[in-house]
Structures are given as C-alpha cells and as structure tokens.
Protein backbone atom coordinates (compact mmCIF):
# COMPACT_ATOMS: atom_id res chain seq x y z
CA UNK A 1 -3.87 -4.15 -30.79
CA UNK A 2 -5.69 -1.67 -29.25
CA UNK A 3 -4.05 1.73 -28.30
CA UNK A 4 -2.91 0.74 -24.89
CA UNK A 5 -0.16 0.17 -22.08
CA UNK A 6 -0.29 -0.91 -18.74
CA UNK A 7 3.32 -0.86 -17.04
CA UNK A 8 3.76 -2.06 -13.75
CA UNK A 9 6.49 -0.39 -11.15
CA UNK A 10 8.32 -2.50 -8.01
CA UNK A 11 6.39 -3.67 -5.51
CA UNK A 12 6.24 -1.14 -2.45
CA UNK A 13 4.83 -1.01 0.96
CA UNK A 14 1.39 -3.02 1.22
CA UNK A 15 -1.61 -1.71 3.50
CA UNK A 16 -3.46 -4.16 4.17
CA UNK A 17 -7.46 -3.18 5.78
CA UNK A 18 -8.72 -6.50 6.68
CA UNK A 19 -9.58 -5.90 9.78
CA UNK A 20 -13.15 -7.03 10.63
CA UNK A 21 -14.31 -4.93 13.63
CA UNK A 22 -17.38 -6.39 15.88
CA UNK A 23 -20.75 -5.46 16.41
CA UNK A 24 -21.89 -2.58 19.09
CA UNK A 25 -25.32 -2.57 21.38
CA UNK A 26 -27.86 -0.47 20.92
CA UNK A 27 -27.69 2.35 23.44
CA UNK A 28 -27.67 5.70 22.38
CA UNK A 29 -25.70 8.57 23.30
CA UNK A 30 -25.97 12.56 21.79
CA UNK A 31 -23.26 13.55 19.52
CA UNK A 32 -22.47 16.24 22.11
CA UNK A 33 -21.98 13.64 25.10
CA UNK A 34 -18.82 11.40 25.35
CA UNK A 35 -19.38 8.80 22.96
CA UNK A 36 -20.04 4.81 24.83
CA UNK A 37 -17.02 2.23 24.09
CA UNK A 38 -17.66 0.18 21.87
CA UNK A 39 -15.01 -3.14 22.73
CA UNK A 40 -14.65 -3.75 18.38
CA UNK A 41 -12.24 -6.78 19.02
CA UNK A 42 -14.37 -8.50 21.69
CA UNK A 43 -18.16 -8.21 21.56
CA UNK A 44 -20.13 -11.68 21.35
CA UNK A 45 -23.46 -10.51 20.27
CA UNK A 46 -24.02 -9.23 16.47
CA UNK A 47 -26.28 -6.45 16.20
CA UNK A 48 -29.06 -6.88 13.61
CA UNK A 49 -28.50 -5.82 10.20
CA UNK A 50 -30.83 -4.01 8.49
CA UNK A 51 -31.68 -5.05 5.14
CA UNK A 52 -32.17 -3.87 1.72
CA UNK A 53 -34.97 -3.82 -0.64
CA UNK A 54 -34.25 -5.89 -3.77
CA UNK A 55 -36.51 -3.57 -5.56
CA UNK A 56 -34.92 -0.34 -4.62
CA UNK A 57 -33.79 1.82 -7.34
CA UNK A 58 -32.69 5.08 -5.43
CA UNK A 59 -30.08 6.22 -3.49
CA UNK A 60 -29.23 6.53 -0.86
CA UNK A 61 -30.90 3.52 1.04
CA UNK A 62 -31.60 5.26 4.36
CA UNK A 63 -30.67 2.67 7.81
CA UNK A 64 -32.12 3.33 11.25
CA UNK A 65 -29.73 2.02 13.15
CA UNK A 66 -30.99 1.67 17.14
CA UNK A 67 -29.04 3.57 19.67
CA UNK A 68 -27.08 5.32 16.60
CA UNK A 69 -27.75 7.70 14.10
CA UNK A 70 -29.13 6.95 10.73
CA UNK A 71 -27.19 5.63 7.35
CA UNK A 72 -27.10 6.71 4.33
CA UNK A 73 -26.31 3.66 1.79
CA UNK A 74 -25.11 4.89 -1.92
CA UNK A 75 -24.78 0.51 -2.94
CA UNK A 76 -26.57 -2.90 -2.94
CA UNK A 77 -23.21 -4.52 -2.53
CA UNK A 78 -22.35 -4.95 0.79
CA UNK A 79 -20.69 -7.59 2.79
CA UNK A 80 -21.47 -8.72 6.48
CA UNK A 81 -18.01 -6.91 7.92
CA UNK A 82 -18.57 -3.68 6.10
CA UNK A 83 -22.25 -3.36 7.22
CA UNK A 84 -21.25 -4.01 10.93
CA UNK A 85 -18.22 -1.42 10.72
CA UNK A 86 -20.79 1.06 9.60
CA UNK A 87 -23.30 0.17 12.48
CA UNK A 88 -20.05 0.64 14.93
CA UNK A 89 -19.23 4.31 13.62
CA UNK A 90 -23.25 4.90 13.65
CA UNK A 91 -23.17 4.00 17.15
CA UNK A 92 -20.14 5.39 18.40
CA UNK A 93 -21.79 8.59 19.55
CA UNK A 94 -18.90 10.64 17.54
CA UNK A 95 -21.51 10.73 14.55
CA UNK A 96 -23.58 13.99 13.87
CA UNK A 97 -27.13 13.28 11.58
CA UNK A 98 -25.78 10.10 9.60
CA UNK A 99 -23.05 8.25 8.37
CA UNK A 100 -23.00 8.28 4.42
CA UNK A 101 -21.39 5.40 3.02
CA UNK A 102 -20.56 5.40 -0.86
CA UNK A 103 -21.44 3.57 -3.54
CA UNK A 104 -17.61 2.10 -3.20
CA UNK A 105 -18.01 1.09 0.38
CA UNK A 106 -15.74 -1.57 1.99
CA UNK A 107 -13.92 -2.91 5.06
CA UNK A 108 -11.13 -0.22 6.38
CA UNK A 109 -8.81 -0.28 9.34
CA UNK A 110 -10.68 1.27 12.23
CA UNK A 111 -13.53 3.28 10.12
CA UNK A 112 -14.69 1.90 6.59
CA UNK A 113 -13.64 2.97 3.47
CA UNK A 114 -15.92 5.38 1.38
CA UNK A 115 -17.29 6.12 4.85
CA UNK A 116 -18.12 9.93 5.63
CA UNK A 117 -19.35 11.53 8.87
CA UNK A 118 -19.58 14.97 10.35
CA UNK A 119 -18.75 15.40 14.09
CA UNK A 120 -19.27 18.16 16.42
CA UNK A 121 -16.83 17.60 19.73
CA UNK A 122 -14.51 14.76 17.95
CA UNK A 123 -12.21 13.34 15.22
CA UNK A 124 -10.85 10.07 14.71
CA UNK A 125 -7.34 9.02 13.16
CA UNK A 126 -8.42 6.14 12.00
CA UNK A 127 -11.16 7.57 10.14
CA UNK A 128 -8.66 9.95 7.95
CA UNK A 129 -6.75 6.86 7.17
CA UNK A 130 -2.75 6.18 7.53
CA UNK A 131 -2.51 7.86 4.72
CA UNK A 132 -3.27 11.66 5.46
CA UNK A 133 -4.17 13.64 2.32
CA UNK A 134 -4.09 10.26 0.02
CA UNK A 135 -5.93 11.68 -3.04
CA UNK A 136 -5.35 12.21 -6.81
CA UNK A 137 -4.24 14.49 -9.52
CA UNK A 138 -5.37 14.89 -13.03
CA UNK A 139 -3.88 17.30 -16.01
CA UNK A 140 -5.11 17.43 -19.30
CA UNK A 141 -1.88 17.76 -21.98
CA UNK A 142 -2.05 20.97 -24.49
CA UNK A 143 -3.00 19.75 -28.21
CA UNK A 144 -1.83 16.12 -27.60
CA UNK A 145 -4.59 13.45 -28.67
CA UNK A 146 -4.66 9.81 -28.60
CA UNK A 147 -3.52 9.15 -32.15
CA UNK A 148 -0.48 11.37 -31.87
CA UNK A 149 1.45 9.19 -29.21
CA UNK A 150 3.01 5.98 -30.74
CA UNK A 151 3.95 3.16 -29.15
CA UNK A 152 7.64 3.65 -29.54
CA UNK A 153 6.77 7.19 -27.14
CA UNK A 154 4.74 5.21 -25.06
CA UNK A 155 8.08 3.34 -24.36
CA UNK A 156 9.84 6.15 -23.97
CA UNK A 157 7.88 8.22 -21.09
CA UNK A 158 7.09 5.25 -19.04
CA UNK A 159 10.62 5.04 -19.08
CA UNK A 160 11.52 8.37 -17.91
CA UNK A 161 8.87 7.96 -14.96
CA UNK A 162 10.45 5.28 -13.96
CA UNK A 163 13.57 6.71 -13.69
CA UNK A 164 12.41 9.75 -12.29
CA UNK A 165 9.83 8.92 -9.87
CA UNK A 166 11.09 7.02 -7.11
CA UNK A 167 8.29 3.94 -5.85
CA UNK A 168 7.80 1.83 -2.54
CA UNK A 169 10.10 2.86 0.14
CA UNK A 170 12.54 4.86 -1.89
CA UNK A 171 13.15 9.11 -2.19
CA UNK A 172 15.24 11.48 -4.15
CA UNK A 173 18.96 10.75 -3.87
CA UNK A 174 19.11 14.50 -2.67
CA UNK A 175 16.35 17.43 -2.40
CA UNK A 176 16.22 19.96 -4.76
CA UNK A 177 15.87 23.72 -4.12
CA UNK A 178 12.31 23.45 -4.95
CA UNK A 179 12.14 20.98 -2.17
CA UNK A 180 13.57 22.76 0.47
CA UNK A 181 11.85 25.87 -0.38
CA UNK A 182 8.35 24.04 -0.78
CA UNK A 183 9.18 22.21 3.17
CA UNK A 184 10.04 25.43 4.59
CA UNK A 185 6.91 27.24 3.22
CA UNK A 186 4.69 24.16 4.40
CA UNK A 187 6.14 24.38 7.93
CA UNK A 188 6.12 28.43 8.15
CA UNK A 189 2.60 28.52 6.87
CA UNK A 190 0.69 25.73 8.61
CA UNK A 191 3.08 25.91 11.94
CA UNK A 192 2.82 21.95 12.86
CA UNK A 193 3.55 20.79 15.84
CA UNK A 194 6.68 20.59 17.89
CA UNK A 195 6.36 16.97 17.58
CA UNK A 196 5.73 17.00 13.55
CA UNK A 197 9.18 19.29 13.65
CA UNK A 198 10.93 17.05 15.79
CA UNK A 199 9.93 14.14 13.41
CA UNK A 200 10.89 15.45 9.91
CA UNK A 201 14.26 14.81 8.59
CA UNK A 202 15.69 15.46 5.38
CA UNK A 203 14.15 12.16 3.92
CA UNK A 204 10.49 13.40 4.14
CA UNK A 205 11.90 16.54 2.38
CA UNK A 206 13.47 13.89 -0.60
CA UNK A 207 10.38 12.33 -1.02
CA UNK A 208 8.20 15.20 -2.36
CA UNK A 209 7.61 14.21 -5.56
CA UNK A 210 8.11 10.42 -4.85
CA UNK A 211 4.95 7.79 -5.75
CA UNK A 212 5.06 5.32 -2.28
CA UNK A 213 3.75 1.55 -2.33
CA UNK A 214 0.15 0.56 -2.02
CA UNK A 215 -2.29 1.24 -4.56
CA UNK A 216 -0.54 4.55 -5.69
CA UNK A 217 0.04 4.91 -9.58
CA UNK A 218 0.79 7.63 -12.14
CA UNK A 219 -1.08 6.65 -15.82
CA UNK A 220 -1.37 7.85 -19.24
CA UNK A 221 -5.05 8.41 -19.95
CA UNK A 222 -6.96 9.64 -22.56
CA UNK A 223 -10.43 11.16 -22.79
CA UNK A 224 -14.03 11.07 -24.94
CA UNK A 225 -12.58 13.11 -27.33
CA UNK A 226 -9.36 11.80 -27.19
CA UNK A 227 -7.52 13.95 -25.38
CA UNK A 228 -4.59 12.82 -23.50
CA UNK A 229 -4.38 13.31 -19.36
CA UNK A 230 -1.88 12.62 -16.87
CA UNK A 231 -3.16 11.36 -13.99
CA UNK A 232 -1.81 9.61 -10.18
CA UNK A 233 -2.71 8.75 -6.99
CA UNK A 234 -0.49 9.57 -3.95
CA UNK A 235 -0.76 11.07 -0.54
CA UNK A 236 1.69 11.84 2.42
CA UNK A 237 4.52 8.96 2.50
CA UNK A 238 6.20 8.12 5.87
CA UNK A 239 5.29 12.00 7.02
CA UNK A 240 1.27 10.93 7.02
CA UNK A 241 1.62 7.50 8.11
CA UNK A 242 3.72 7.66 11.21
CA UNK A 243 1.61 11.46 12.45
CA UNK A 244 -1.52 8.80 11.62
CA UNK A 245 -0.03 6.11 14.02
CA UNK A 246 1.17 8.78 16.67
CA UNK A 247 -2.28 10.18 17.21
CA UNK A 248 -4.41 7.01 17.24
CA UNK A 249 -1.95 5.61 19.60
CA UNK A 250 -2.82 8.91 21.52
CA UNK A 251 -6.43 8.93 20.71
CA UNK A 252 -6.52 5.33 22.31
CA UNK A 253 -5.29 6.47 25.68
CA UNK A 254 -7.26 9.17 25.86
CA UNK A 255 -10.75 7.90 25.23
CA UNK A 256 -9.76 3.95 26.63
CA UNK A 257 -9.77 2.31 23.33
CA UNK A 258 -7.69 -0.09 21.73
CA UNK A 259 -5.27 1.15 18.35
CA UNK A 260 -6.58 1.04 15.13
CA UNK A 261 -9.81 0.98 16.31
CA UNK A 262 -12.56 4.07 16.51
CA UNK A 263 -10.31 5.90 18.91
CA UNK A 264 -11.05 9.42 18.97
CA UNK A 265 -9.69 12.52 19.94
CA UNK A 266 -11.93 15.55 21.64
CA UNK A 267 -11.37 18.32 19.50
CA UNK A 268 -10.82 20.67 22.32
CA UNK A 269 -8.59 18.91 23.96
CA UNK A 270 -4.88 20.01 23.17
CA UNK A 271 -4.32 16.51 21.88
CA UNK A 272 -6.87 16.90 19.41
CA UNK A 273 -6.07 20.64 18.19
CA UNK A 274 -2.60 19.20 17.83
CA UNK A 275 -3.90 16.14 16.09
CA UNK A 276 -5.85 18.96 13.74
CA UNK A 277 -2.46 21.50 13.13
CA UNK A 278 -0.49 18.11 12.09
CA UNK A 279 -3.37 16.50 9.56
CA UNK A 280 -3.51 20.01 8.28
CA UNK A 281 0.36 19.75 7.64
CA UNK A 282 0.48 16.61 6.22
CA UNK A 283 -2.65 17.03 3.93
CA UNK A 284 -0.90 20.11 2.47
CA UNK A 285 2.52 17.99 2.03
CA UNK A 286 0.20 15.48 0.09
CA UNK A 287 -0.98 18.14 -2.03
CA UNK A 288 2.46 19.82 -3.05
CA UNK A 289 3.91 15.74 -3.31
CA UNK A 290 1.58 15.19 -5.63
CA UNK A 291 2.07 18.20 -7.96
CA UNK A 292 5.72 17.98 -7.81
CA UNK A 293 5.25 14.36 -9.27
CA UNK A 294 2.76 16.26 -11.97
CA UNK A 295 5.42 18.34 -13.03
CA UNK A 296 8.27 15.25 -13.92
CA UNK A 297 5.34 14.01 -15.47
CA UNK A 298 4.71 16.72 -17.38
CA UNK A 299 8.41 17.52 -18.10
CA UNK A 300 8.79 13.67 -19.75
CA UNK A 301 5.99 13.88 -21.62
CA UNK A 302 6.80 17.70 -23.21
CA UNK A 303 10.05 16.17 -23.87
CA UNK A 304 8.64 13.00 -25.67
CA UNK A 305 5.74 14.80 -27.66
CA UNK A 306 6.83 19.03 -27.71
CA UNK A 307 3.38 19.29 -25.71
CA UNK A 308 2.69 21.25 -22.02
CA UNK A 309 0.69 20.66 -19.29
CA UNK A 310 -3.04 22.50 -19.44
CA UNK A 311 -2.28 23.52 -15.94
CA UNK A 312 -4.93 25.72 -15.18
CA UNK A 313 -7.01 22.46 -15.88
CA UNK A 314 -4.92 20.88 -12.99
CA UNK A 315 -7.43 18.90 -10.52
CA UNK A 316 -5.97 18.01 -7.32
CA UNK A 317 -7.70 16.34 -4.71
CA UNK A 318 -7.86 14.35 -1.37
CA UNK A 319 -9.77 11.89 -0.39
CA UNK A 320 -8.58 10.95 3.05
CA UNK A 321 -8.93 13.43 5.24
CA UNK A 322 -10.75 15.88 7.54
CA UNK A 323 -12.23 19.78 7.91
CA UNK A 324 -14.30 21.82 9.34
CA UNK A 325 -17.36 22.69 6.77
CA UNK A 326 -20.71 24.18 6.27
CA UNK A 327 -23.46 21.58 6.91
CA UNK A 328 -27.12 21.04 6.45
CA UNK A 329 -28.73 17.88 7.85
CA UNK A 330 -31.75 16.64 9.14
CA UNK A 331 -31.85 15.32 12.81
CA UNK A 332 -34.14 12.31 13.55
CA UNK A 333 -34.45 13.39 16.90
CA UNK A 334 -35.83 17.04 16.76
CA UNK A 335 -37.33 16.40 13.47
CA UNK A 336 -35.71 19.60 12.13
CA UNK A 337 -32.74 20.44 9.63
CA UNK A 338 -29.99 21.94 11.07
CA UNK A 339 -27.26 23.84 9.77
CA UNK A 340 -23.98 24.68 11.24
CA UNK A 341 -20.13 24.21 11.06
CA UNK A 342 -18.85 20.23 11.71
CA UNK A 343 -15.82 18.40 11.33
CA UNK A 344 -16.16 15.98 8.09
CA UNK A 345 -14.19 13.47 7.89
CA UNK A 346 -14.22 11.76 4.55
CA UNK A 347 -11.89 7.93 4.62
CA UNK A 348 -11.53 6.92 1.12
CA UNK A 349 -14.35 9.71 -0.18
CA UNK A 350 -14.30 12.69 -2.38
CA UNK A 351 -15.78 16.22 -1.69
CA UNK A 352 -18.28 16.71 -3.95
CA UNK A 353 -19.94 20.21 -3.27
CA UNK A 354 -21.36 22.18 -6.06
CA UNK A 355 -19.67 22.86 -9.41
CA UNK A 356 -16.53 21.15 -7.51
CA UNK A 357 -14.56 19.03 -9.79
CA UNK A 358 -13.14 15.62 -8.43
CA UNK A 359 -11.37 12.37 -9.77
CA UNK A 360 -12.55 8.59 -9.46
CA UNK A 361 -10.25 6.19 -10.51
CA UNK A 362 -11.57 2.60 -11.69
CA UNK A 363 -9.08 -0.70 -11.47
CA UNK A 364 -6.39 -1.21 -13.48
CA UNK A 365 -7.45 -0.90 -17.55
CA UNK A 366 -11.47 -0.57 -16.20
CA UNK A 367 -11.11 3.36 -16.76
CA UNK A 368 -11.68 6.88 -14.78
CA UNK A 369 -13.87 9.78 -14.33
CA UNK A 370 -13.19 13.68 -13.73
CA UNK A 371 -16.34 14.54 -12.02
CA UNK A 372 -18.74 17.89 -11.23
CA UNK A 373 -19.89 17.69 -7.86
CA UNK A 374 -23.63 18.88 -7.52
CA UNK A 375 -22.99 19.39 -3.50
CA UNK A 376 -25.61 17.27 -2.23
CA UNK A 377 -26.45 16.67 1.83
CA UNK A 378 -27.79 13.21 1.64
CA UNK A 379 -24.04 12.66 1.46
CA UNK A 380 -22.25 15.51 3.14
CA UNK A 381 -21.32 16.48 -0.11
CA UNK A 382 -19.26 13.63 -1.15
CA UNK A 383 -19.01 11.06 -3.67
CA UNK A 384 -16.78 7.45 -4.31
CA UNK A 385 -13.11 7.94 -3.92
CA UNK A 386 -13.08 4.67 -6.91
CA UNK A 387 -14.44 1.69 -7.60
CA UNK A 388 -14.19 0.00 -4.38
CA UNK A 389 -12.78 -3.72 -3.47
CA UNK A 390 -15.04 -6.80 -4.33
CA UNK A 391 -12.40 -9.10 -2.25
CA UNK A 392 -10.53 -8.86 0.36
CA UNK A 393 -6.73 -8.99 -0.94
CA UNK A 394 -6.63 -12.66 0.75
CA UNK A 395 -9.03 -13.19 -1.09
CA UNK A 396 -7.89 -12.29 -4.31
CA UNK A 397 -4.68 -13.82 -3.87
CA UNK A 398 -6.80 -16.85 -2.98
CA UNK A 399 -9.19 -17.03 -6.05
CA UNK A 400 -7.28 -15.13 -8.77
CA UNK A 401 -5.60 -17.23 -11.19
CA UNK A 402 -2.49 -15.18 -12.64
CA UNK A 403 -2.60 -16.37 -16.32
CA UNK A 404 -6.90 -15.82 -15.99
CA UNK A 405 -5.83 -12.04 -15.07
CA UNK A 406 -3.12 -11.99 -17.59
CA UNK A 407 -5.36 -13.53 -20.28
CA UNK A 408 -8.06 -11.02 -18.55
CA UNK A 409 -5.59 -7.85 -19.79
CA UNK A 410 -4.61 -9.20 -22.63
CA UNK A 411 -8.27 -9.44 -24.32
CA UNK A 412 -8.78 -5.90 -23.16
CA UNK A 413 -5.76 -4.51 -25.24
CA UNK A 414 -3.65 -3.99 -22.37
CA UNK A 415 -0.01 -4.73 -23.47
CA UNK A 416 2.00 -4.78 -19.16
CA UNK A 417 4.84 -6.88 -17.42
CA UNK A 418 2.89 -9.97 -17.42
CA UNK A 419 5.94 -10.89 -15.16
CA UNK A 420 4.46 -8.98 -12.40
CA UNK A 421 0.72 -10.69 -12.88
CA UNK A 422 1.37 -13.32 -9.60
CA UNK A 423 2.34 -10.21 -7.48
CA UNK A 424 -0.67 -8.23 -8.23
CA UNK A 425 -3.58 -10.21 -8.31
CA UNK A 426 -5.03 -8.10 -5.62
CA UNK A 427 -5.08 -5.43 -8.00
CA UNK A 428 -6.56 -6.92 -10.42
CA UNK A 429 -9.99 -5.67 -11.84
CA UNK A 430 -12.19 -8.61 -10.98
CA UNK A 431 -10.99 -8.03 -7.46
CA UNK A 432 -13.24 -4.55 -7.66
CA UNK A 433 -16.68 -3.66 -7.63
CA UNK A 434 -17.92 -2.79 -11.20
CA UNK A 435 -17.06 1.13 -11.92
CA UNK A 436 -20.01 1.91 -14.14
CA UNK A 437 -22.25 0.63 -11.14
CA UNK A 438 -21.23 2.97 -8.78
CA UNK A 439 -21.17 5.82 -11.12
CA UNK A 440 -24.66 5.24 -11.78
CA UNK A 441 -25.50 4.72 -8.13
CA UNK A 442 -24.15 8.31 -7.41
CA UNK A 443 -26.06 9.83 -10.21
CA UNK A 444 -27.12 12.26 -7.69
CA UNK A 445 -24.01 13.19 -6.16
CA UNK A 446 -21.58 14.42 -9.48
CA UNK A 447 -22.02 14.51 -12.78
CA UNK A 448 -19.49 13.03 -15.16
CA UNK A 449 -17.26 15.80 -16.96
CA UNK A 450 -15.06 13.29 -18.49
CA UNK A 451 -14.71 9.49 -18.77
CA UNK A 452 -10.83 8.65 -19.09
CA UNK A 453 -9.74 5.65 -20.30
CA UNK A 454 -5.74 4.10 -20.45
CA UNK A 455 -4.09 4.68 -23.67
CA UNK A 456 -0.58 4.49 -22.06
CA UNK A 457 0.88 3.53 -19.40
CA UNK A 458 0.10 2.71 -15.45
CA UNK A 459 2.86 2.97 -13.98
CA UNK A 460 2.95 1.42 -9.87
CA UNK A 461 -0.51 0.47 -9.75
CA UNK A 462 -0.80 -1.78 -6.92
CA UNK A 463 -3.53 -2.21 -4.11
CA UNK A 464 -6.23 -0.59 -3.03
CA UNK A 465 -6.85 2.53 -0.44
C-alpha cells in the first residue's frame, strides 16, 4: 500500500453553480458607458459561438465576440453553458480589453468560474463569488519527510483535526483571545460598513479558524523531494456569504437586473464603495480564518512528529475576489495598449504576477501545485484556481457509480471512509478536468515550484468552488 490517506469530514453546506445563464445580442457599448441589460434568464435567440481550432497548440485562443470585447481562452474543453456565460460577461459592457478565462473554466452562479476581467466604472458580486476571499493556504513542515510519518501518526493528526477544526455549519464552542483580538483589529483597520458591524455577532468571531462545507479541505501533502506540506482551502464562512447576497440583491436594484445574475454595482456610487470597504473586510477575515486553521494544523502535527511549521514559507492566497491593480492591455478599438489602474476581479482564479507564488489544488488523490507566477497580460496576470469541473454535480451524482469511485481510490493507494463514497461522488476525480492538462495549458502563465501529492490525509474535501 502506497503511502497514503484520504479522510473524509461531515458533510457541510453545498453550493451548488448550475445555473446556465442565456445568450446576449450583439450591440456594443464602451466600458465607460452604462453597460446594456442583458435579460440572462429569458433571451430566445443564442448568440453564435465561436469556435476553436482543433489544431491549435497555444494559448490563449483569442474570441472576437460582436458587440463585446475580446476572449482570451486558456482550454479546448468547453461546454455550450460555459461558452455562452463568457459571451454574456464579454458583452455586458462592464468588461475592460478582454475577459480571460482559465484553463479550469466552468459554469458559475452569475459570472463563470476561472473567469477574470478588469473594469473601469463597475464591480459585480456575483463575479467575486459567495464566497469572498475563498482561497488556499500552503506550509511546508521543518525537517519532516514522507518516510518519517507512519501510518499509526497519520491516524493520529487526522484525528486531532477533526476534533479541532470545526466543518459544515459548525464554530468554536467559544472564541479565544486570539479571536477577539484578531476581529477587533480586522474591524479597526479596514473600518467596514455600518451594515457589516450591525451584522457580525459573536458566531462569525467563533468561526475563525473553522473549515465550512463545500469543497473546503485541509490535507497532508508531500512534495518532489518528499517533503511534507500542510495545505487547505477555505474562505469567509457566513460573514462572506450573506455581505455576497446583500450586495447583489443591491446591485440588482440598482442597475435593473435580476439576483444572481451579472448585477453590478457603479463603483462610485456609495453602494458600490460600500460594496468595496465590506469585500475588503471579508477578504481579510478569509485570510486570518485561514491561518488560524494553519496554526491547529501545525500545532497537531508538532505534537504528533516534534516538527514546526516553515512559516516564513507560508503561502496564502485568494482566489475569489476583487482589487484595484496595475494593468496593461491592448484595446481592439484604438489599436493601442493601454495602461492604467482597473478593478480585477478574479471568480475562481489566482493572481499570478511576477515571481508571485500561488496554489492549485487538483481533485481528491489527483495532486497539487505551488506555483511562480511569471505576471503575464494575456491573462491579467492570473492563472487556474484548480482543476476545474468536468460535470455538473447532477451530473456526477447521475453517472458516478460509488463502488467505480471507491474501486477508483482504492487502485490509486488511497486508504478513506469508503462509507462516505455515495455522498461525494461529486467530488470525485473523474468528475474534474484532467490537472496535468491545464497545467500545461498555462505554461505561460506560472511556472511549477512544486508538485504536491497526498501522503496523508484530506480531511472535508467535498465539492467544488
């Protein structure tokens, strides 16, 4: 048996993005203009697809889209849904030089995920994600290596996560000082709004340091020279999701849209500066959640093996979210590159500007990557937030046999709760695009610093972002 553990946590709160917006027409508006509405739930008339070259090698595949601005295709693997959703934000008129879509593209609530777009006048809700700040965090251990953690200590710390890292809906039975002090400091330094203030209680303040439902996970990895990581995936818990739903409700009123739809906010407007202070907040509470989850980690594996956290290795990273950055890009229009300050807003995407490092995270026992970004426009600097959904979760739940995935785990090495295998077929890694696929279709984008691989345990693994 290979050296390997996959342990599954209790099911939490599912998100499903399934929603399969409609096609747009093809009149064109300037980014600085108020964008057209685009009706997503009741248009009639597709808009043509454009369509790839089978013998295309590079990326990205460049779409003109009529009556939108170009985009900039990192895959081959597309599906019908995804490729309209993409002509929708492209047409939208909130768009500034392209939309980049990455090699891990697919169907999202509102905006796709693995979409990324810089704006001038507006941001979208929906196009962050429900999940403010989702992202991932990565820590190599000090002088701890593959061979020295037995399966008897494998045991062990998935154990103490468990029992220290509260999943799904649940928080801290009471806040620590650490906790208080860390809420206090996020509130006097990023001042949200009197709305954000009036909202927090003391359960957002118990669940720093708490995993949530959804795809979010915290695994034992190891790397090419087998060196052992700790590594998760969390964002903002109830805090992100209910500011998400606030302002898209708000966004909806303001520009005549339906919810969870392309609903934007103008940035000027005091809804949207207030929408901005609040994503700030909550992508800074996703940060400090997931390092106070990094350091129970790190405190259950020290007291397992005698071995610290490398923590000025520590990468810690979003990728759902939004801010205002230095861009180059070439307009179609004027035939000229530009440069200046836009919003980007990256939805299931990871910065990738140069010498930046960044994490993508395959499917369960398929593998990960700590990445270099080499800070490339073609992409507004971004790369793959993972490997990206192949089915829908109906689907998978649909076509997945659970003994084929069990069996599936099993030849792989991967000793896990086959109990759970029924319950998470949607995670399972035939539901996902192939990881070594999109790694090599964003060749251009990051290079690979280290390719992780699961030694240990996953620990709440379930669904996708």
């Amino acid at each position: 048996m290979r050296f390997s553990r996959t342990l599954t946590a209790r099911r939490g709160q599912i998100v499903h993005f399934e929603d399969l917006t409609a096609p747009s027409s093809s009149f064109r508006t300037r980014p600085s203009q108020k964008p057209r509405h685009i009706d997503t739930k009741r248009s009639e008339k597709p808009a043509k697809h454009p369509s790839f070259d089978p013998k295309a090698t590079t990326f990205p595949v460049k779409w003109d889209v009529p009556g939108g601005v170009p985009i900039h295709l990192y895959t081959d693997d597309i599906d019908f849904g995804t490729k309209q959703q993409l002509i929708n934000l492209s047409s939208s008129g909130i768009a500034v030089g392209f939309v980049a879509a990455m090699p891990d593209v697919h169907l999202g609530k509102g905006a796709t995920i693995g979409s990324v777009f810089a704006s001038r006048d507006y941001v979208c809700p929906n196009a962050v994600g429900v999940d403010i700040g989702c992202g991932m965090c990565a820590v190599p251990v000090q002088g701890l290596r593959r061979k020295d953690v037995s399966e008897k200590n494998l045991v062990h710390i998935q154990r103490g996560l468990r029992s220290s890292i509260p999943t799904g809906f649940e928080s801290h039975g009471r806040s620590s000082a650490a906790m208080e002090a860390t809420m206090k400091k996020l509130i006097s330094t990023h001042l949200p709004t009197r709305w954000i203030r009036d909202t927090l209680s003391h359960r957002h303040t118990k669940q720093l340091g708490t995993l949530g439902g959804g795809n979010h996970f915290v695994e034992l990895v190891y790397d090419e020279e087998d060196h052992v990581w700790m590594m998760l995936h969390s964002g903002s818990r109830n805090i992100g999701n209910v500011t998400a739903q606030h302002y898209d409700e708000l966004a909806a009123k303001q520009c005549g849209k339906d919810r969870e739809s392309l609903a934007y906010l103008r940035i000027q407007s005091e809804q949207g500066q207030q929408y901005l202070k609040d994503m700030t907040f909550c992508q800074a509470y996703a940060w400090e959640n997931r390092r106070f989850m990094m350091d129970t980690f790190a405190e259950v594996v020290r007291k397992e093996t005698g071995r610290e956290a490398l923590w000025e290795k520590m990468v810690n990273i979003h990728h759902n979210y939004c801010e205002c950055e230095d861009c180059r890009y070439f307009d179609t229009q004027t035939k000229r590159w530009n440069e200046e300050k836009l919003w980007v807003t990256r939805k299931g995407a990871t910065s990738a500007k140069a010498g930046q490092m960044g994490i993508i995270p395959g499917s369960m026992g398929t593998g990960s990557y700590i990445v270099r970004g080499k800070g490339n426009s073609e992409s507004w600097q971004s790369c793959s937030h993972g490997a990206g959904r192949s089915m829908s979760r109906a689907a998978a739940f649909k076509n997945i046999d659970s003994r084929t995935f069990a069996q599936h785990m099993r030849s792989h090495g991967i000793v896990w709760d086959e109990d759970f295998a029924d319950k998470v077929r949607d995670e399972a890694p035939m539901a996902y695009k192939d990881l070594n696929t999109v790694m090599q279709n964003q060749a251009t984008l990051v290079e690979v610093v280290h390719h992780l691989q699961c030694p240990g345990g996953t620990f709440g693994r379930k669904g996708s972002c």
